[in-house]
N, C-alpha and C. Protein backbone atom coordinates (compact mmCIF):
# COMPACT_ATOMS: atom_id res chain seq x y z
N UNK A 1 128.28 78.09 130.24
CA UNK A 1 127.01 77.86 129.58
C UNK A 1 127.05 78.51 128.20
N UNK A 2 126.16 78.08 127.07
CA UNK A 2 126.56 78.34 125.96
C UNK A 2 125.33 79.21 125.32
N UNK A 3 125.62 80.68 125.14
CA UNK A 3 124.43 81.32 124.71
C UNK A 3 124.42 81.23 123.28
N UNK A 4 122.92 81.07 122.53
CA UNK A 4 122.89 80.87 121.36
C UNK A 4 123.10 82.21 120.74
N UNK A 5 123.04 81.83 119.24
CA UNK A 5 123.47 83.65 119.01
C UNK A 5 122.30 84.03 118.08
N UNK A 6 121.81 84.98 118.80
CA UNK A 6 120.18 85.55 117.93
C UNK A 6 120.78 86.57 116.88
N UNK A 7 121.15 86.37 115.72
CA UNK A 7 121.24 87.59 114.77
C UNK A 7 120.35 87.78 114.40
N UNK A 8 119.63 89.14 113.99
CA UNK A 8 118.50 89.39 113.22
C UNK A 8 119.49 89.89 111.76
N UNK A 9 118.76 89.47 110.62
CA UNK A 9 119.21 89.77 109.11
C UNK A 9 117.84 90.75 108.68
N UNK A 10 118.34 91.93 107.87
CA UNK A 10 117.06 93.02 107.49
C UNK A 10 117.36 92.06 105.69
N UNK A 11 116.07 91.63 105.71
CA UNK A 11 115.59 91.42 104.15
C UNK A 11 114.72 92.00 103.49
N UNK A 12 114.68 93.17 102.68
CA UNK A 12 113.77 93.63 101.84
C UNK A 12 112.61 93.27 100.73
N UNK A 13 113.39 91.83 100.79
CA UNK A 13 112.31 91.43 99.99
C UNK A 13 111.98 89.95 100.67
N UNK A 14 110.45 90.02 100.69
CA UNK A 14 110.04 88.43 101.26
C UNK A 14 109.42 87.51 99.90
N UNK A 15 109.13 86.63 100.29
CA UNK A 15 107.91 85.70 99.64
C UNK A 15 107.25 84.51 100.31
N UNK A 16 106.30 84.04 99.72
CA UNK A 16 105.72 83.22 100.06
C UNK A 16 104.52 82.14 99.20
N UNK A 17 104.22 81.17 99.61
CA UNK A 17 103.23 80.59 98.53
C UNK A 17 101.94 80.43 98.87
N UNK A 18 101.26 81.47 98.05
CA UNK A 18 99.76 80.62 98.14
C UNK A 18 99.16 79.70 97.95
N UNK A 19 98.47 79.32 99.14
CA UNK A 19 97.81 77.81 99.36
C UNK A 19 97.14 77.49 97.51
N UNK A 20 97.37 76.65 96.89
CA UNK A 20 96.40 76.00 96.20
C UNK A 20 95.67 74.41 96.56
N UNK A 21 94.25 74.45 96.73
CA UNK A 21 93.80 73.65 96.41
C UNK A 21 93.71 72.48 95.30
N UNK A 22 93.63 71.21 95.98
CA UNK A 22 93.43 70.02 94.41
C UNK A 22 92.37 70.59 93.61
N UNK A 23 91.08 71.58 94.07
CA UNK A 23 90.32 71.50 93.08
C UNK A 23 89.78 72.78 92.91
N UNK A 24 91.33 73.76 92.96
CA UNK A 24 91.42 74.96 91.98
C UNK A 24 91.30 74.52 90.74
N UNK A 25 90.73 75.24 89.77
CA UNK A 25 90.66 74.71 88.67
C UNK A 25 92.24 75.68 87.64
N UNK A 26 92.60 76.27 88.35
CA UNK A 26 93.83 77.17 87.74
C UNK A 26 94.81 76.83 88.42
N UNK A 27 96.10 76.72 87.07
CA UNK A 27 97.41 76.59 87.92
C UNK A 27 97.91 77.55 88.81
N UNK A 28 99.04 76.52 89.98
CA UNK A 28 99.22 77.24 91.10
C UNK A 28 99.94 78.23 90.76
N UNK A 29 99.89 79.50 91.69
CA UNK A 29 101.29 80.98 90.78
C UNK A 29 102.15 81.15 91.29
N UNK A 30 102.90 79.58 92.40
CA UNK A 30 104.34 79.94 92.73
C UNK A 30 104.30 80.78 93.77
N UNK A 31 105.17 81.12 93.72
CA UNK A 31 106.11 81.82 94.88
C UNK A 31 105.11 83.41 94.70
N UNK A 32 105.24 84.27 95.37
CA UNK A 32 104.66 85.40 95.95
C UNK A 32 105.57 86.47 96.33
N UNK A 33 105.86 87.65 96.12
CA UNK A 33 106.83 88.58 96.71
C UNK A 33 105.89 89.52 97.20
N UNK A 34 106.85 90.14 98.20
CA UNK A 34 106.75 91.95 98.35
C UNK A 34 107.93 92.11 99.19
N UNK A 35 107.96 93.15 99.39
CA UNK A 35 108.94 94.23 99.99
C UNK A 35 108.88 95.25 101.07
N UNK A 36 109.15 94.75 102.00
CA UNK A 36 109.19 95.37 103.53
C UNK A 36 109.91 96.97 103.38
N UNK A 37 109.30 98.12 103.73
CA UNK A 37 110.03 98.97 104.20
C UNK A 37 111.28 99.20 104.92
N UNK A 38 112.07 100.24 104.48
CA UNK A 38 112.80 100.48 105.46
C UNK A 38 112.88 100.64 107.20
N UNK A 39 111.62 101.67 107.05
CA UNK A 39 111.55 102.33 108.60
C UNK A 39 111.10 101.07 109.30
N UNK A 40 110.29 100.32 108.60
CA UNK A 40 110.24 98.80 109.81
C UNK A 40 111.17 98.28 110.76
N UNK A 41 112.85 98.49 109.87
CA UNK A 41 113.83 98.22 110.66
C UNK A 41 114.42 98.98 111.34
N UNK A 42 113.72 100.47 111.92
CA UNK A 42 114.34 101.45 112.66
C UNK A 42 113.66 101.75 113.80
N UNK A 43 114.01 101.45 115.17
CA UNK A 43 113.38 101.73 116.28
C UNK A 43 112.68 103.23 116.19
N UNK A 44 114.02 104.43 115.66
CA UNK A 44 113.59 105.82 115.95
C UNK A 44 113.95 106.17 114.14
N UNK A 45 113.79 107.23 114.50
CA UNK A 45 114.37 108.38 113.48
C UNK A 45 115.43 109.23 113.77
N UNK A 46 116.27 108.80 114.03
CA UNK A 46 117.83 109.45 114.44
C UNK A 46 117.86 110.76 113.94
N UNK A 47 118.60 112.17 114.79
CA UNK A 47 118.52 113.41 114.15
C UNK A 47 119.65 113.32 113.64
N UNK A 48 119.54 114.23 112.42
CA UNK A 48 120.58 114.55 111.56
C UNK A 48 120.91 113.51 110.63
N UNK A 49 119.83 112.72 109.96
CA UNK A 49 119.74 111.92 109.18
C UNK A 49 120.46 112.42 107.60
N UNK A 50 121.32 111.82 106.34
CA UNK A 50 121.90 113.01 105.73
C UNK A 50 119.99 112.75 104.25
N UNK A 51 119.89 114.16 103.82
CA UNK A 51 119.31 114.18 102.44
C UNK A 51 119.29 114.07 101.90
N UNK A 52 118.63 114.19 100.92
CA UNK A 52 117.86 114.09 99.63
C UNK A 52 118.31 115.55 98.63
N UNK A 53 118.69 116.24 97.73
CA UNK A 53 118.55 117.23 97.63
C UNK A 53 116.68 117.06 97.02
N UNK A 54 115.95 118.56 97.87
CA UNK A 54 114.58 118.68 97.50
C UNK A 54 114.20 118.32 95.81
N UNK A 55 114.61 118.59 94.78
CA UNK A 55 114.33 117.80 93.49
C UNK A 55 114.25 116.36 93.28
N UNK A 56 115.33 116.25 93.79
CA UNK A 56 115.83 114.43 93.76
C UNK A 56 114.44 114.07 94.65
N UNK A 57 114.66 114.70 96.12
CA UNK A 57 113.64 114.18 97.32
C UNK A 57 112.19 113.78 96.49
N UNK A 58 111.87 114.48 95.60
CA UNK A 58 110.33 114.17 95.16
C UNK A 58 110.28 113.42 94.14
N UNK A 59 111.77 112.89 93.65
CA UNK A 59 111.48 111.78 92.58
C UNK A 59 111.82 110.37 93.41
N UNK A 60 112.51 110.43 94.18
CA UNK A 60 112.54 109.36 95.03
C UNK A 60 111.40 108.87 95.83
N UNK A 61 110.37 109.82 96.25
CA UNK A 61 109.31 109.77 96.94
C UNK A 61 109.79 109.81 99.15
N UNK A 62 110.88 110.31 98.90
CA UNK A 62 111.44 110.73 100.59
C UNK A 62 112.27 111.58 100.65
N UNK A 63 112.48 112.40 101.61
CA UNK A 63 113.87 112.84 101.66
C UNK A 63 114.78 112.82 102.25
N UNK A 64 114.80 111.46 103.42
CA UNK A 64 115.65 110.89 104.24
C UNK A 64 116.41 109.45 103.31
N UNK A 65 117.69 109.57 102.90
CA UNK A 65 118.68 108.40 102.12
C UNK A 65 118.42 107.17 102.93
N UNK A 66 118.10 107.34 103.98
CA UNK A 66 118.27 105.84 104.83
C UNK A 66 117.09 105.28 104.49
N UNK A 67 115.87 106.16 104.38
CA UNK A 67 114.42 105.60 104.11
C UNK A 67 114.43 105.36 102.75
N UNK A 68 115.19 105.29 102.00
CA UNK A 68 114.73 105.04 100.72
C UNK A 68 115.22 103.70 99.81
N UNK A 69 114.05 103.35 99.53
CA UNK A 69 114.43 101.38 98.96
C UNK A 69 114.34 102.13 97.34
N UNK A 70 115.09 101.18 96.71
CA UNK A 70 114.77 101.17 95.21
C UNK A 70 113.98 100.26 94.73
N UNK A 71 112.80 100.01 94.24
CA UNK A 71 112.00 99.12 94.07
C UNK A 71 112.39 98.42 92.55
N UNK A 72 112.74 96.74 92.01
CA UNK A 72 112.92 96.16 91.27
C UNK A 72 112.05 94.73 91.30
N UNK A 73 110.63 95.35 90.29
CA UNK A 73 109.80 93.88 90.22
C UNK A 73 110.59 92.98 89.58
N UNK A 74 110.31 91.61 90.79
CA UNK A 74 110.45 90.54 90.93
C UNK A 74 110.10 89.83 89.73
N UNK A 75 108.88 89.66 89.38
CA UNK A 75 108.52 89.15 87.68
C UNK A 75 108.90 89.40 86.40
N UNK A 76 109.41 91.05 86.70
CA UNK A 76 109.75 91.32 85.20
C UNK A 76 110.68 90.14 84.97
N UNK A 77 111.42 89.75 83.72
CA UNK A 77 112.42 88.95 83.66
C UNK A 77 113.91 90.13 83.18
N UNK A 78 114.89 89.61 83.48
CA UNK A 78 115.55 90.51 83.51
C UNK A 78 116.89 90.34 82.34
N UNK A 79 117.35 91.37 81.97
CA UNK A 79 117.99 91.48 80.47
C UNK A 79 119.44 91.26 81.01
N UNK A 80 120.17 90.46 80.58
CA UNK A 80 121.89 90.45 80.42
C UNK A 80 122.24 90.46 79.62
């Protein structure tokens, strides 16, 4: 018998589109983002997670490395 194969993929960033109506009077704004947390994808909090040094920890806003996303808006447009 042939089991299907359930992978789950962790994506940090989603989107989606808001409904517009025919008789919005404003154009539609596309696509939609945000950004899922880390800890969403962690059953526990494993001990002995590695750190942050405490300086760094408070500019990052955590002091667990695994919990920490780097945040890059989606709209800005971006320079090459």
């Amino acid at each position: 018998m042939h089991q299907p194969n359930h992978t789950v993929h962790f994506t940090p960033v989603k989107s989606y589109q808001p409904f517009h109506s025919q008789f919005d009077p404003c154009p539609p704004i596309g696509y939609k983002f945000y950004r899922t947390p880390p800890n969403l994808y962690m059953n526990f909090q494993p001990p002995n997670l590695e750190q942050f040094p405490p300086h760094e920890a408070l500019m990052k806003g955590t002091l667990w490395k695994p919990l920490y996303d780097f945040y890059e808006n989606p709209y800005k447009e971006r320079k090459t």
